[in-house]
N, C-alpha and C. Protein backbone atom coordinates (compact mmCIF):
# COMPACT_ATOMS: atom_id res chain seq x y z
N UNK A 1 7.08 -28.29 20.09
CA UNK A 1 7.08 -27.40 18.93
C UNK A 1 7.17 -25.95 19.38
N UNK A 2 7.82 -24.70 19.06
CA UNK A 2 8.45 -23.15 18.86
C UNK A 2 7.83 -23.23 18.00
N UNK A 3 6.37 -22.06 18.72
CA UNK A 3 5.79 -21.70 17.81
C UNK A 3 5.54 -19.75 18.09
N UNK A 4 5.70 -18.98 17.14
CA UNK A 4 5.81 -17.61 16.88
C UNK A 4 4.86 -16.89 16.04
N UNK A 5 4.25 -16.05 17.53
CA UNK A 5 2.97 -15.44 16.52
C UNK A 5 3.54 -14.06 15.83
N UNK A 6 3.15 -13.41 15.06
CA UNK A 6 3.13 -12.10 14.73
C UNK A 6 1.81 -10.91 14.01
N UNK A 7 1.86 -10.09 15.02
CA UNK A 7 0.46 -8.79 14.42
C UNK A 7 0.64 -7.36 13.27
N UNK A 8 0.20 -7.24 13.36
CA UNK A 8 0.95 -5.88 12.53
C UNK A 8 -0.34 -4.79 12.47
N UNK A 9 -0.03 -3.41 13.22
CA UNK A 9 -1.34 -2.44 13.44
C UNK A 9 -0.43 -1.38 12.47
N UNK A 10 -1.27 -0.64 11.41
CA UNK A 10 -1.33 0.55 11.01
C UNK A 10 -0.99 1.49 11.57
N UNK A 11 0.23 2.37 11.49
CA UNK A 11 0.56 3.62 12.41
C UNK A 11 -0.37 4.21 12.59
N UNK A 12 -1.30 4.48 11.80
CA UNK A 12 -2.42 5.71 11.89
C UNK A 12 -3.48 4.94 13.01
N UNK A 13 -3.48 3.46 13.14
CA UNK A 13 -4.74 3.08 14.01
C UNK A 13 -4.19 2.77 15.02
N UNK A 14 -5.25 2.51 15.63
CA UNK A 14 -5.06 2.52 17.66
C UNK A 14 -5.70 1.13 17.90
N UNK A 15 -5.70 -0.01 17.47
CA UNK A 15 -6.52 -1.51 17.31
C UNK A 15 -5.53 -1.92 19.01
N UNK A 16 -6.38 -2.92 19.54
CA UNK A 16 -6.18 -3.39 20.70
C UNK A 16 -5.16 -4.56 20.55
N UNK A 17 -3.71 -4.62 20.64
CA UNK A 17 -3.23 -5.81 20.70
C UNK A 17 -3.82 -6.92 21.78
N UNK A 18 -4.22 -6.99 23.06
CA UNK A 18 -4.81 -7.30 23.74
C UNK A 18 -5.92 -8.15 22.97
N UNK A 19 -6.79 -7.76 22.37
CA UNK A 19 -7.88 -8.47 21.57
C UNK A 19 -7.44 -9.20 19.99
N UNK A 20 -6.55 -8.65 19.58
CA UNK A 20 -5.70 -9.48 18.45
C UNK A 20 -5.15 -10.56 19.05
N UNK A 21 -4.48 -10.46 19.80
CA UNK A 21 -3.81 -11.42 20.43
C UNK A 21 -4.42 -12.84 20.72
N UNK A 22 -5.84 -12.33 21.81
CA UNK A 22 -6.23 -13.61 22.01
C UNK A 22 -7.16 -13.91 21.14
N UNK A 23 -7.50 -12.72 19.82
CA UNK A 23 -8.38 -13.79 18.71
C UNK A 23 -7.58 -14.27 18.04
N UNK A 24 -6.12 -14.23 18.06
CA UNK A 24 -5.31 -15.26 17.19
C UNK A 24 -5.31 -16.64 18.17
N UNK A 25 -5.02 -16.03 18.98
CA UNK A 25 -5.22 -17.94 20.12
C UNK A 25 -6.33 -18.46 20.21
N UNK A 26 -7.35 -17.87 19.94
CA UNK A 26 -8.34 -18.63 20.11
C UNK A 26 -8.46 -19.31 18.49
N UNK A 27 -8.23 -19.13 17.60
CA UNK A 27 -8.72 -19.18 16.32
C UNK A 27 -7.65 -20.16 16.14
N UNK A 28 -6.51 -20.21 16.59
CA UNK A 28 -5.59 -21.63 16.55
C UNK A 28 -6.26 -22.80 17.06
N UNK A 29 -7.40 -23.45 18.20
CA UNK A 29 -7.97 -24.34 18.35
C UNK A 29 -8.64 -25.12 17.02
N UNK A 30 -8.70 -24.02 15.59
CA UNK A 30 -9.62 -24.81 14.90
C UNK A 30 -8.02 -25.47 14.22
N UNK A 31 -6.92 -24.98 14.24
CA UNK A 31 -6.02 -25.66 13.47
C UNK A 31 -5.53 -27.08 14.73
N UNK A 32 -5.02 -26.52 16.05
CA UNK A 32 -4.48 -27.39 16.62
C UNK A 32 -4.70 -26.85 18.17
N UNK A 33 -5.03 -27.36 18.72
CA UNK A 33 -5.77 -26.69 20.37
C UNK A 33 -3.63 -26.32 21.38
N UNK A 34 -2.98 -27.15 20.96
CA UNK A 34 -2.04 -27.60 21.44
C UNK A 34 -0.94 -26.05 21.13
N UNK A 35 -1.46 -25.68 19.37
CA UNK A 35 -0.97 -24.44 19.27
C UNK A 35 -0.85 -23.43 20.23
N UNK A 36 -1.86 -22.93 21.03
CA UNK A 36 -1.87 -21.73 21.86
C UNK A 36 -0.76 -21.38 22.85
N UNK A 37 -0.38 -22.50 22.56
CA UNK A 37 1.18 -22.47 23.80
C UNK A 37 2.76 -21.76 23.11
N UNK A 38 1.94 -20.75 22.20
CA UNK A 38 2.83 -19.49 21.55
C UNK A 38 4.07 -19.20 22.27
N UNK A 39 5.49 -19.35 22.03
CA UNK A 39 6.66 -19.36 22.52
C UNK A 39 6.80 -18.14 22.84
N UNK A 40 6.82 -17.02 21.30
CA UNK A 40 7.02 -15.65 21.58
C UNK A 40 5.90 -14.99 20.67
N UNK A 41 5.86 -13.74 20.80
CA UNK A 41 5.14 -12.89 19.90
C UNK A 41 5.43 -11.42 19.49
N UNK A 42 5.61 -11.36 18.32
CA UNK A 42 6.45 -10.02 17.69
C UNK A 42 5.07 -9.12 16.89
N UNK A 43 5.61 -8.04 16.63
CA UNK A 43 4.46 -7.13 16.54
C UNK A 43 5.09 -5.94 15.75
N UNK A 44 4.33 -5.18 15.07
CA UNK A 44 4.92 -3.85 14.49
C UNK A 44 3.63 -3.03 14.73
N UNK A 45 4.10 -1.50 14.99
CA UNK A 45 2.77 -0.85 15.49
C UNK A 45 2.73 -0.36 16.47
N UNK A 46 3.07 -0.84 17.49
CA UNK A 46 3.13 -0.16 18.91
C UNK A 46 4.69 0.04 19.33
N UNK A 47 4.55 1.54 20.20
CA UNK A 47 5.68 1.59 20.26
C UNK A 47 6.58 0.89 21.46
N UNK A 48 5.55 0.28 22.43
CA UNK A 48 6.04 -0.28 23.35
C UNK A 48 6.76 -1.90 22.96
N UNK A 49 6.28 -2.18 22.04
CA UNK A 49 6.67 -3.84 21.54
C UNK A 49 7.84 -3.71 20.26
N UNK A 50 9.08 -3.81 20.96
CA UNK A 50 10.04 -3.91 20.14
C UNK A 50 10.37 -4.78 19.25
N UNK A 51 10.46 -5.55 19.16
CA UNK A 51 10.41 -6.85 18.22
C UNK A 51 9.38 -6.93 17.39
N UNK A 52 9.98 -6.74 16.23
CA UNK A 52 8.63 -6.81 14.91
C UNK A 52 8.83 -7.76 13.54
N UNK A 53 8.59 -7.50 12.41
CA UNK A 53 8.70 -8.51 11.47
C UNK A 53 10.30 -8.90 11.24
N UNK A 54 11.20 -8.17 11.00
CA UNK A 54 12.90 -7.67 11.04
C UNK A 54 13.62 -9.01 12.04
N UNK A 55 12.86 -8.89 13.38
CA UNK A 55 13.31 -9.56 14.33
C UNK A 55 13.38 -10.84 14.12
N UNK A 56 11.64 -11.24 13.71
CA UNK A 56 11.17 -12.54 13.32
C UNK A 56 11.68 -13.18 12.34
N UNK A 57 11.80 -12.37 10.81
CA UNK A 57 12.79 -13.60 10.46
C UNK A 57 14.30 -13.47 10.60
N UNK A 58 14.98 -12.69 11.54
CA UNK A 58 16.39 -12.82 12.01
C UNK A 58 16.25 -14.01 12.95
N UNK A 59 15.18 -14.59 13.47
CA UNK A 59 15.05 -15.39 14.55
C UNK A 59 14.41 -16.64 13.90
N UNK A 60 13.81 -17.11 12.45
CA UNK A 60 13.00 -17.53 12.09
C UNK A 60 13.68 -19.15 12.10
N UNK A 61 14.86 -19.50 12.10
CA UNK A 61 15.41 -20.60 12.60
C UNK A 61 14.68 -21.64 13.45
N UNK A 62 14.44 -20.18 14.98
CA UNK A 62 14.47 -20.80 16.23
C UNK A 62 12.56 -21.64 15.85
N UNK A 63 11.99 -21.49 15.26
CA UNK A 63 10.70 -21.68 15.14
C UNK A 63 10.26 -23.10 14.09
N UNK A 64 8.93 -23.61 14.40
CA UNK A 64 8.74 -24.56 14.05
C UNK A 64 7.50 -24.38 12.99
N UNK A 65 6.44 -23.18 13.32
CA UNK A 65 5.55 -22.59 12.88
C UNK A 65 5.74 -20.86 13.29
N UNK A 66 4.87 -19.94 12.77
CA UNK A 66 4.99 -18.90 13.21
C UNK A 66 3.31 -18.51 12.40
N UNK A 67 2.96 -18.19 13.44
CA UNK A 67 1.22 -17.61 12.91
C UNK A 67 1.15 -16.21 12.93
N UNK A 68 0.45 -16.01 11.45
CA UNK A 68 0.15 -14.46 11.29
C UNK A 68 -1.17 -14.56 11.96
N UNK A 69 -1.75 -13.07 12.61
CA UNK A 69 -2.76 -12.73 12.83
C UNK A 69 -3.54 -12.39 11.16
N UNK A 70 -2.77 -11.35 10.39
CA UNK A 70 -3.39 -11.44 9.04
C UNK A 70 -1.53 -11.20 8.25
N UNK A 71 -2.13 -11.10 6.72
CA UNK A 71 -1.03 -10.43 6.10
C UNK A 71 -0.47 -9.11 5.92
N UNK A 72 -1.54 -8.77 6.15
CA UNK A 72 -1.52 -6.97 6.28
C UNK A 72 -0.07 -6.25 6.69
N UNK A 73 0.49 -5.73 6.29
CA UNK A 73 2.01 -4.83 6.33
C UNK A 73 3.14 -5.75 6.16
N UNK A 74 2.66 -6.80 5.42
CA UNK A 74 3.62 -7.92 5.04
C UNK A 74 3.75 -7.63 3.89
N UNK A 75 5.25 -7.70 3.06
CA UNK A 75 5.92 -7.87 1.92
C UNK A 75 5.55 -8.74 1.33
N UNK A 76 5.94 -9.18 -0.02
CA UNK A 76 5.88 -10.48 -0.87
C UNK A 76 7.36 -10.81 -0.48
N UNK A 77 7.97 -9.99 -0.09
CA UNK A 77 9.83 -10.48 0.24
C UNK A 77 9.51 -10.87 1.55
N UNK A 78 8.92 -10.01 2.45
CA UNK A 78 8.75 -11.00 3.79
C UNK A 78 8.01 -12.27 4.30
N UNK A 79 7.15 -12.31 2.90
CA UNK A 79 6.13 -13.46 2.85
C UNK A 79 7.15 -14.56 2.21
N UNK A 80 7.93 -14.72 1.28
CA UNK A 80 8.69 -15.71 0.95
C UNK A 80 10.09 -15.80 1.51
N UNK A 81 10.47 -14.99 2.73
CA UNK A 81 11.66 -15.14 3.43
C UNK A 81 10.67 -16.47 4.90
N UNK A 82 9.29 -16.06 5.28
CA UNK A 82 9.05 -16.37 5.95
C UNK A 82 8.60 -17.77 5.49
N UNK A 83 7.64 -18.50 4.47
CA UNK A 83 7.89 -19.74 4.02
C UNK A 83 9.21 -20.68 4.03
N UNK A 84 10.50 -19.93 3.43
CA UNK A 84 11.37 -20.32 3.09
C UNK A 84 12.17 -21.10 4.48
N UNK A 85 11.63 -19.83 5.45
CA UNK A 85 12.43 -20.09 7.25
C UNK A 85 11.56 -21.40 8.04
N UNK A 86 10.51 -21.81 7.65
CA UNK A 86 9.51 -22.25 8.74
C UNK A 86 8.41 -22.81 8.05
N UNK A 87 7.26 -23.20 8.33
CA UNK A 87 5.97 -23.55 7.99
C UNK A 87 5.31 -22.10 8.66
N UNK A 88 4.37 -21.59 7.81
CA UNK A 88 3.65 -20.34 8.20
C UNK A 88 2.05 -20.72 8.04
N UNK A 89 0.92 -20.10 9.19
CA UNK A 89 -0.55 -20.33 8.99
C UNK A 89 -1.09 -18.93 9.58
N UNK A 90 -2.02 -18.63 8.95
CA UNK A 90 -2.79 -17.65 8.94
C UNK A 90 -4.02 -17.41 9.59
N UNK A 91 -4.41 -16.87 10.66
CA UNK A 91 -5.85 -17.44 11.58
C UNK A 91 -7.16 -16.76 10.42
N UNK A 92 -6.66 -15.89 9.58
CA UNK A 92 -7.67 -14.84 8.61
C UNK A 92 -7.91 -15.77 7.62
N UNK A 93 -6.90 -16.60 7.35
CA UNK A 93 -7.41 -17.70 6.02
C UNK A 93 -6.86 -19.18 6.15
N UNK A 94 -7.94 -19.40 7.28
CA UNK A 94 -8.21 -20.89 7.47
C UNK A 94 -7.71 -22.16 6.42
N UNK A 95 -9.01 -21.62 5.15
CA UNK A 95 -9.14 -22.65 4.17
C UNK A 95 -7.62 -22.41 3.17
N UNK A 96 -6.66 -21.69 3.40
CA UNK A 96 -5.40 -22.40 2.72
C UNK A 96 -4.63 -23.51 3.65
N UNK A 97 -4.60 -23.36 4.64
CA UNK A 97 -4.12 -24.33 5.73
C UNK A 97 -2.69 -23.95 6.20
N UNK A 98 -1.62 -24.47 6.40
CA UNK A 98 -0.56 -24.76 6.69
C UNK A 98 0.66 -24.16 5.54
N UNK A 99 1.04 -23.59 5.27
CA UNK A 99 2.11 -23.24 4.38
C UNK A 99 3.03 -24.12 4.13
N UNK A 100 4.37 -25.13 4.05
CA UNK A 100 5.02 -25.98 4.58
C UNK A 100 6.47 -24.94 3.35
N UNK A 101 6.48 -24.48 2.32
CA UNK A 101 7.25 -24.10 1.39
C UNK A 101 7.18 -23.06 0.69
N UNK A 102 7.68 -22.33 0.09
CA UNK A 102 7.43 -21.11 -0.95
C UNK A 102 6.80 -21.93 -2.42
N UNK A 103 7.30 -23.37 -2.61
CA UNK A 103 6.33 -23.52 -3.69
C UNK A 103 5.20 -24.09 -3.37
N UNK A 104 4.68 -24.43 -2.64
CA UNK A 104 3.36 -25.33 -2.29
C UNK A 104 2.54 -24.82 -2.08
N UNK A 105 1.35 -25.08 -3.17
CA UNK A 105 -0.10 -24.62 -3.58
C UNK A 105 -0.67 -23.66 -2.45
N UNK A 106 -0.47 -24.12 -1.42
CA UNK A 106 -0.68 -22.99 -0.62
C UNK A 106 -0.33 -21.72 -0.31
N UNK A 107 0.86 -21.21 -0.47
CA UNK A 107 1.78 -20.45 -0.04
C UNK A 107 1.50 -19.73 -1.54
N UNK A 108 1.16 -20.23 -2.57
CA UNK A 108 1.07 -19.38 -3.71
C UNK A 108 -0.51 -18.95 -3.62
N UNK A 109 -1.07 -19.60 -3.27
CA UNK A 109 -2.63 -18.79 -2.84
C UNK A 109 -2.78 -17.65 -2.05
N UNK A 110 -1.46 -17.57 -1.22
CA UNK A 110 -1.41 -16.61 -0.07
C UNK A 110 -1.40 -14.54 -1.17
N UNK A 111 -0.59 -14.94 -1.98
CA UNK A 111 -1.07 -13.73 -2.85
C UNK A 111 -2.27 -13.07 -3.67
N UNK A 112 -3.36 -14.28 -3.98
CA UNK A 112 -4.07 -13.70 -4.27
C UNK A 112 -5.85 -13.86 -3.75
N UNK A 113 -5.30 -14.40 -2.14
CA UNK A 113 -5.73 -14.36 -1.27
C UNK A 113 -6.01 -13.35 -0.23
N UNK A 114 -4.99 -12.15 -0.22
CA UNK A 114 -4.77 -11.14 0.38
C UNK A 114 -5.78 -10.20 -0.43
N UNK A 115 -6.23 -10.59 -1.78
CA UNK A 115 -7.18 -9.42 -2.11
C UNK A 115 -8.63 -10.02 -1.91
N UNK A 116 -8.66 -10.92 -1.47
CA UNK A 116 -9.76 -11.89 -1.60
C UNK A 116 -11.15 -10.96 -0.65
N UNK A 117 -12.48 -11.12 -0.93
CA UNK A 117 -13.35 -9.97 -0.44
C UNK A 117 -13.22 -10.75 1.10
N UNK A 118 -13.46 -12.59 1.22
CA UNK A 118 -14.22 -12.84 2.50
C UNK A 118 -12.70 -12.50 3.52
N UNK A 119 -11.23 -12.41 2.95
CA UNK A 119 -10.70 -11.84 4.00
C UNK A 119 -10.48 -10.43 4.33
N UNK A 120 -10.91 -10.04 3.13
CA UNK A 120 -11.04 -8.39 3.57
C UNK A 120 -12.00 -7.59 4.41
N UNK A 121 -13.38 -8.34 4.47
CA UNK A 121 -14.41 -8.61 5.08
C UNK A 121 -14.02 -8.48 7.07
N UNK A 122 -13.51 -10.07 6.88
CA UNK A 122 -12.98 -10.21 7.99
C UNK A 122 -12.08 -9.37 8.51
N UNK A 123 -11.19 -8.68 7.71
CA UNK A 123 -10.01 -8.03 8.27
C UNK A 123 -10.32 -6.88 9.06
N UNK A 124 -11.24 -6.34 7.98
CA UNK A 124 -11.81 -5.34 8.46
C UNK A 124 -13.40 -4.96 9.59
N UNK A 125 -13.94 -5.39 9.87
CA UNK A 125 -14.69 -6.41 10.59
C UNK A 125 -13.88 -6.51 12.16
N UNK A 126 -12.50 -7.09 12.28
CA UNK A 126 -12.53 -7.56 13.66
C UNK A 126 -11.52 -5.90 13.88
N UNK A 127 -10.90 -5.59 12.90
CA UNK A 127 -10.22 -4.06 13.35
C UNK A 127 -11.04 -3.34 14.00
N UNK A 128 -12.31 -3.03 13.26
CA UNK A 128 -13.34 -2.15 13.95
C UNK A 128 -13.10 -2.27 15.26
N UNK A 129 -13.52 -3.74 15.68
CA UNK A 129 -13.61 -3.64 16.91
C UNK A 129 -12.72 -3.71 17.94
N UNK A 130 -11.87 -3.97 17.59
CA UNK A 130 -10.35 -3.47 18.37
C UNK A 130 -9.82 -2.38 18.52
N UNK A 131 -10.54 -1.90 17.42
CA UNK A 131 -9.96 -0.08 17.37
C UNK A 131 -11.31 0.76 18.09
N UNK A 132 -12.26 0.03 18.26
CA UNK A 132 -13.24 0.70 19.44
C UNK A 132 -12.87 0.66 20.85
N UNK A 133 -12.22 -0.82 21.28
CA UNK A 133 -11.86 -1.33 22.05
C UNK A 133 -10.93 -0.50 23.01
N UNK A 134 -9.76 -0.55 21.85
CA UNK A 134 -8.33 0.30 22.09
C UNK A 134 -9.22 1.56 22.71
N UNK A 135 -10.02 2.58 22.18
CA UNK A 135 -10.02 3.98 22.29
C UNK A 135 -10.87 3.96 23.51
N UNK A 136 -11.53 3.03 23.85
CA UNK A 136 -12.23 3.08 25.59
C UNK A 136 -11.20 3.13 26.31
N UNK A 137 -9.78 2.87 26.29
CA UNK A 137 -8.70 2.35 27.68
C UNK A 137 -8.33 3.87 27.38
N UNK A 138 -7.60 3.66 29.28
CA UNK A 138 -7.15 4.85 29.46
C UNK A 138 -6.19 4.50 30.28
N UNK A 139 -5.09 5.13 30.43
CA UNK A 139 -3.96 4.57 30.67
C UNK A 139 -3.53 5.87 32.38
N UNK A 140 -3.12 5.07 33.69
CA UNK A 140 -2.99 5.07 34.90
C UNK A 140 -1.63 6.18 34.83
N UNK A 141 -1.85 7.19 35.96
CA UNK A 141 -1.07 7.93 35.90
C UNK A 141 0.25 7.44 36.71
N UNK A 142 0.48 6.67 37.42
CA UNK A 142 1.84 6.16 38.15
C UNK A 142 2.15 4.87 37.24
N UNK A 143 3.31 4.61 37.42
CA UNK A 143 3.83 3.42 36.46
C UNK A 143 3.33 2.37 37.32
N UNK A 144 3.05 0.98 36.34
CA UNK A 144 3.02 -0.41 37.11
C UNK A 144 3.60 -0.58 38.41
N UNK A 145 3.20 -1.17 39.25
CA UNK A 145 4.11 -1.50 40.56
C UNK A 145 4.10 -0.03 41.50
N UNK A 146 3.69 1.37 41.44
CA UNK A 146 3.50 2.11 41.87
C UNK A 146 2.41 2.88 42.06
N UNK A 147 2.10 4.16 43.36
CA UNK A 147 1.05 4.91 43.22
C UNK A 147 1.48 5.98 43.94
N UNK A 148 1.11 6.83 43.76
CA UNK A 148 1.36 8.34 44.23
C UNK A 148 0.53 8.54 45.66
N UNK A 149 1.50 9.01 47.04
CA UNK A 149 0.62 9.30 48.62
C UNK A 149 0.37 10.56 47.97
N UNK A 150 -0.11 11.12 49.36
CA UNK A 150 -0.85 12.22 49.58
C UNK A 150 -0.08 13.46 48.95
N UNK A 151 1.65 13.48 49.21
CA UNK A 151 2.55 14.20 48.75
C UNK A 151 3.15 14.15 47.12
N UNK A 152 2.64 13.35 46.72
CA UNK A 152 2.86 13.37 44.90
C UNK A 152 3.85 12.63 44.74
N UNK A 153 4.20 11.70 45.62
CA UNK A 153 5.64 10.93 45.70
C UNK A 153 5.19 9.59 45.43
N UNK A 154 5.73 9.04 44.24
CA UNK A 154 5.53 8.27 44.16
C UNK A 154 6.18 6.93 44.97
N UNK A 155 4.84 5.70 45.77
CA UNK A 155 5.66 4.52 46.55
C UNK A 155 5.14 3.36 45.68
N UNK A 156 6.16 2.50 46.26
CA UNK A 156 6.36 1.20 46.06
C UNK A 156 4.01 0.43 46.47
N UNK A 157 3.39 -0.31 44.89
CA UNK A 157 2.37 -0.72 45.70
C UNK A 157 1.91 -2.06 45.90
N UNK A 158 1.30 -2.54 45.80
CA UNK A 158 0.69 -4.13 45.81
C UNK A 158 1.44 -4.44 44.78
N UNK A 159 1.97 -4.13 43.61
CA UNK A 159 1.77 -5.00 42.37
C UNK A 159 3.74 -4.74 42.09
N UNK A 160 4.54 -4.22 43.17
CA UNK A 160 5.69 -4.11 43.08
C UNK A 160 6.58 -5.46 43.00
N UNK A 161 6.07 -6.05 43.79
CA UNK A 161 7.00 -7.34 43.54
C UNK A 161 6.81 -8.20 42.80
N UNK A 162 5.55 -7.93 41.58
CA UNK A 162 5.35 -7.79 40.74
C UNK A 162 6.05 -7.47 39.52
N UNK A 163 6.49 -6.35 39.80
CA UNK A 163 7.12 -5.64 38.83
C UNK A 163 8.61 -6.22 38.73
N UNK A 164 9.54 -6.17 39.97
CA UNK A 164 10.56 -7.15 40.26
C UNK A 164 10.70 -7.94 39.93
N UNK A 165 9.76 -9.13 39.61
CA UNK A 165 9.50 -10.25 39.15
C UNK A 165 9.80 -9.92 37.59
N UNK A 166 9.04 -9.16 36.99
CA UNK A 166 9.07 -9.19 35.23
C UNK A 166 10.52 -8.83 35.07
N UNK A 167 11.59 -7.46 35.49
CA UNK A 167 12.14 -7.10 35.22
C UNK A 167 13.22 -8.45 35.78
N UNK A 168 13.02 -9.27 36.52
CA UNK A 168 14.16 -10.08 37.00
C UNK A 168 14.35 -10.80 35.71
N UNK A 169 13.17 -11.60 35.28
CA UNK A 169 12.62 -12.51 34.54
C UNK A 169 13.46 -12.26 33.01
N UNK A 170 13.14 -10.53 32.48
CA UNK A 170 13.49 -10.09 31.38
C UNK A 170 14.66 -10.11 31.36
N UNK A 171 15.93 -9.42 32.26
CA UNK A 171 17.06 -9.74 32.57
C UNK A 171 17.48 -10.99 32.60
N UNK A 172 17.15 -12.22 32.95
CA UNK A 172 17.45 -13.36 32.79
C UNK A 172 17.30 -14.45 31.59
N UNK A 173 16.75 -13.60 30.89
CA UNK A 173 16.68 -13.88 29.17
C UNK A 173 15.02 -14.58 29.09
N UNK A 174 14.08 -14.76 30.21
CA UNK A 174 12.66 -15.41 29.41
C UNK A 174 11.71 -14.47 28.50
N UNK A 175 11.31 -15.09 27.66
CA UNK A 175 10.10 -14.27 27.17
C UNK A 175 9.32 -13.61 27.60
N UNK A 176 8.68 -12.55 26.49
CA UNK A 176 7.65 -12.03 27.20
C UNK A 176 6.25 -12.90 27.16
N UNK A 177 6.10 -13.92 26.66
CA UNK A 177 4.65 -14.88 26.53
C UNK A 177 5.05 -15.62 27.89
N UNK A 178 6.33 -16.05 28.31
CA UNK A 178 7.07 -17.08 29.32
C UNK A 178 6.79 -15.94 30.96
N UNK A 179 7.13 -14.54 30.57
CA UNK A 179 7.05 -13.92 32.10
C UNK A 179 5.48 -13.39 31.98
N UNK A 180 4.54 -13.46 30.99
CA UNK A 180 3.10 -13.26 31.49
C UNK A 180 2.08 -14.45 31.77
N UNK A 181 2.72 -15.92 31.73
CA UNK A 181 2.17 -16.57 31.77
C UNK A 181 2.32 -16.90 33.58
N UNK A 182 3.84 -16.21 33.88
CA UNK A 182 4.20 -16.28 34.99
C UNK A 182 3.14 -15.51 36.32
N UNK A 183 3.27 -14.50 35.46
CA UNK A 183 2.28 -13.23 36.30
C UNK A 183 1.01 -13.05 36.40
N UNK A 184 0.47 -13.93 35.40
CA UNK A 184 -0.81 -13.83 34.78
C UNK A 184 -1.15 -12.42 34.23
N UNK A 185 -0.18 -11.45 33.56
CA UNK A 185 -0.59 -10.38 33.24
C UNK A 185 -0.69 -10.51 31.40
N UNK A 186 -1.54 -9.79 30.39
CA UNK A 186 -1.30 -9.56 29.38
C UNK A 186 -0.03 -9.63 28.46
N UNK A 187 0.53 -9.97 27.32
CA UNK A 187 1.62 -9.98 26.97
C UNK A 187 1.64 -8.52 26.72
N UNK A 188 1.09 -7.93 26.35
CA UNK A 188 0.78 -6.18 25.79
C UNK A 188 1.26 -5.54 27.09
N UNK A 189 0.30 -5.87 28.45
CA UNK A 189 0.80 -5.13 29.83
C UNK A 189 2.24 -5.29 29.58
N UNK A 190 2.95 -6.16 29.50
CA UNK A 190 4.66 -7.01 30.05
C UNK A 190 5.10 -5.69 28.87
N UNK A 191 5.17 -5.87 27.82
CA UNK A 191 5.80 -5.21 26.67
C UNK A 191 5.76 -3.82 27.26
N UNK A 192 4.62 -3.18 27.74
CA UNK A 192 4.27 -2.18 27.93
C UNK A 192 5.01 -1.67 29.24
N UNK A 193 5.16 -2.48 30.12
CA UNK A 193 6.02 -1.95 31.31
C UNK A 193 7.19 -2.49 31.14
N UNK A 194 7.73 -3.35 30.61
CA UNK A 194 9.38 -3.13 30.01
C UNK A 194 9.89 -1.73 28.92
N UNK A 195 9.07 -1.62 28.60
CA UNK A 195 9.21 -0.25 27.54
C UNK A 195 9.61 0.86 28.60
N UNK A 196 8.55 1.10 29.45
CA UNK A 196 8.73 2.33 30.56
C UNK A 196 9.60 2.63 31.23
N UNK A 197 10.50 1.09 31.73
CA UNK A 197 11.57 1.19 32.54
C UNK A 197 12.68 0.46 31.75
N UNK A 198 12.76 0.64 30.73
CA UNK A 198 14.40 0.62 29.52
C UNK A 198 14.79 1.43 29.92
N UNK A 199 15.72 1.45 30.48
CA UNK A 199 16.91 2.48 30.82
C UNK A 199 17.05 3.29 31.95
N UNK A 200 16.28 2.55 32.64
CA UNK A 200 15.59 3.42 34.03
C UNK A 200 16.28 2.86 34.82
């Protein structure tokens, strides 16, 4: 099973994809443990993660499921393009289950579900803490795979062939969930150092 997660952060907030991420994987064990083996993952919000809702359902074919983290910066047009493409589930609202159609009892709960208090509760609730999260990191003055000698020049460091590795990987068409599972690095890190060196 191609399965496709997607997040969506508020321009104005700074929430940790890093911690969205894996509370959407973790919160897939209560639907299906087998889920977490997320194909790809699209995002709107950061500027390093190109692929966002636009992408997903131009791609929504390739997928078998596709899990929202919540509904939040979702359309009612992108909410029924995305039923229509796939089966859709929600880690924020468990108790509708599985989407399978745009008409099925479920998928019509999904609207007036989005105003519902216990997911607003929640929504707001795990942002906090992602957006605390986010504002502790601080971000390394040499790019991935590098560090600056004594002369301000930046060399090649431990984590270079490393870096070789992602950019080979990306060039050769794998994912970014497929080259961090490779590296063992974050999908957020991967996004984040392909962003830096586009065009470089």
């Amino acid at each position: 099973m191609k399965v496709a997660a997607y997040i969506y952060k508020p321009a104005e907030k700074e929430y940790d994809f890093d911690q969205l991420f894996d509370y959407l994987k973790a919160n897939l064990d209560k639907l299906d443990p087998a889920l977490r083996d997320i194909t790809e993952v699209y995002a709107d919000g950061w500027v390093d993660i190109p692929n966002g809702i636009d992408d997903l359902l131009a791609d929504i074919k390739h997928y078998d499921l596709v899990i929202l983290y919540s509904y939040e910066g979702l359309s009612n047009t992108h909410m029924n393009k995305l039923f229509a493409g796939t089966k859709v589930y929600c880690v924020l609202t468990p108790w509708i289950g599985v989407c399978t159609s745009p008409s099925t009892e479920a998928a019509k709960k999904v609207v007036s579900t989005v105003e519902a208090k216990q997911y607003y509760k929640s929504l707001r609730s795990l942002s906090i803490r992602a957006g605390i999260k986010a504002s502790d990191k601080q971000s390394g003055a040499a790019p991935f795979g590098y560090k600056y000698d004594d002369n301000g020049t930046l060399q090649p460091d431990e984590d270079h062939s490393t870096l070789e590795l992602i950019k080979t990987m990306k060039a050769t068409g794998f994912s970014v969930v497929e080259i961090a599972k490779k590296t063992g690095l974050k999908e957020k890190k991967i996004y984040h150092i392909l962003h830096y060196w586009r065009g470089k």
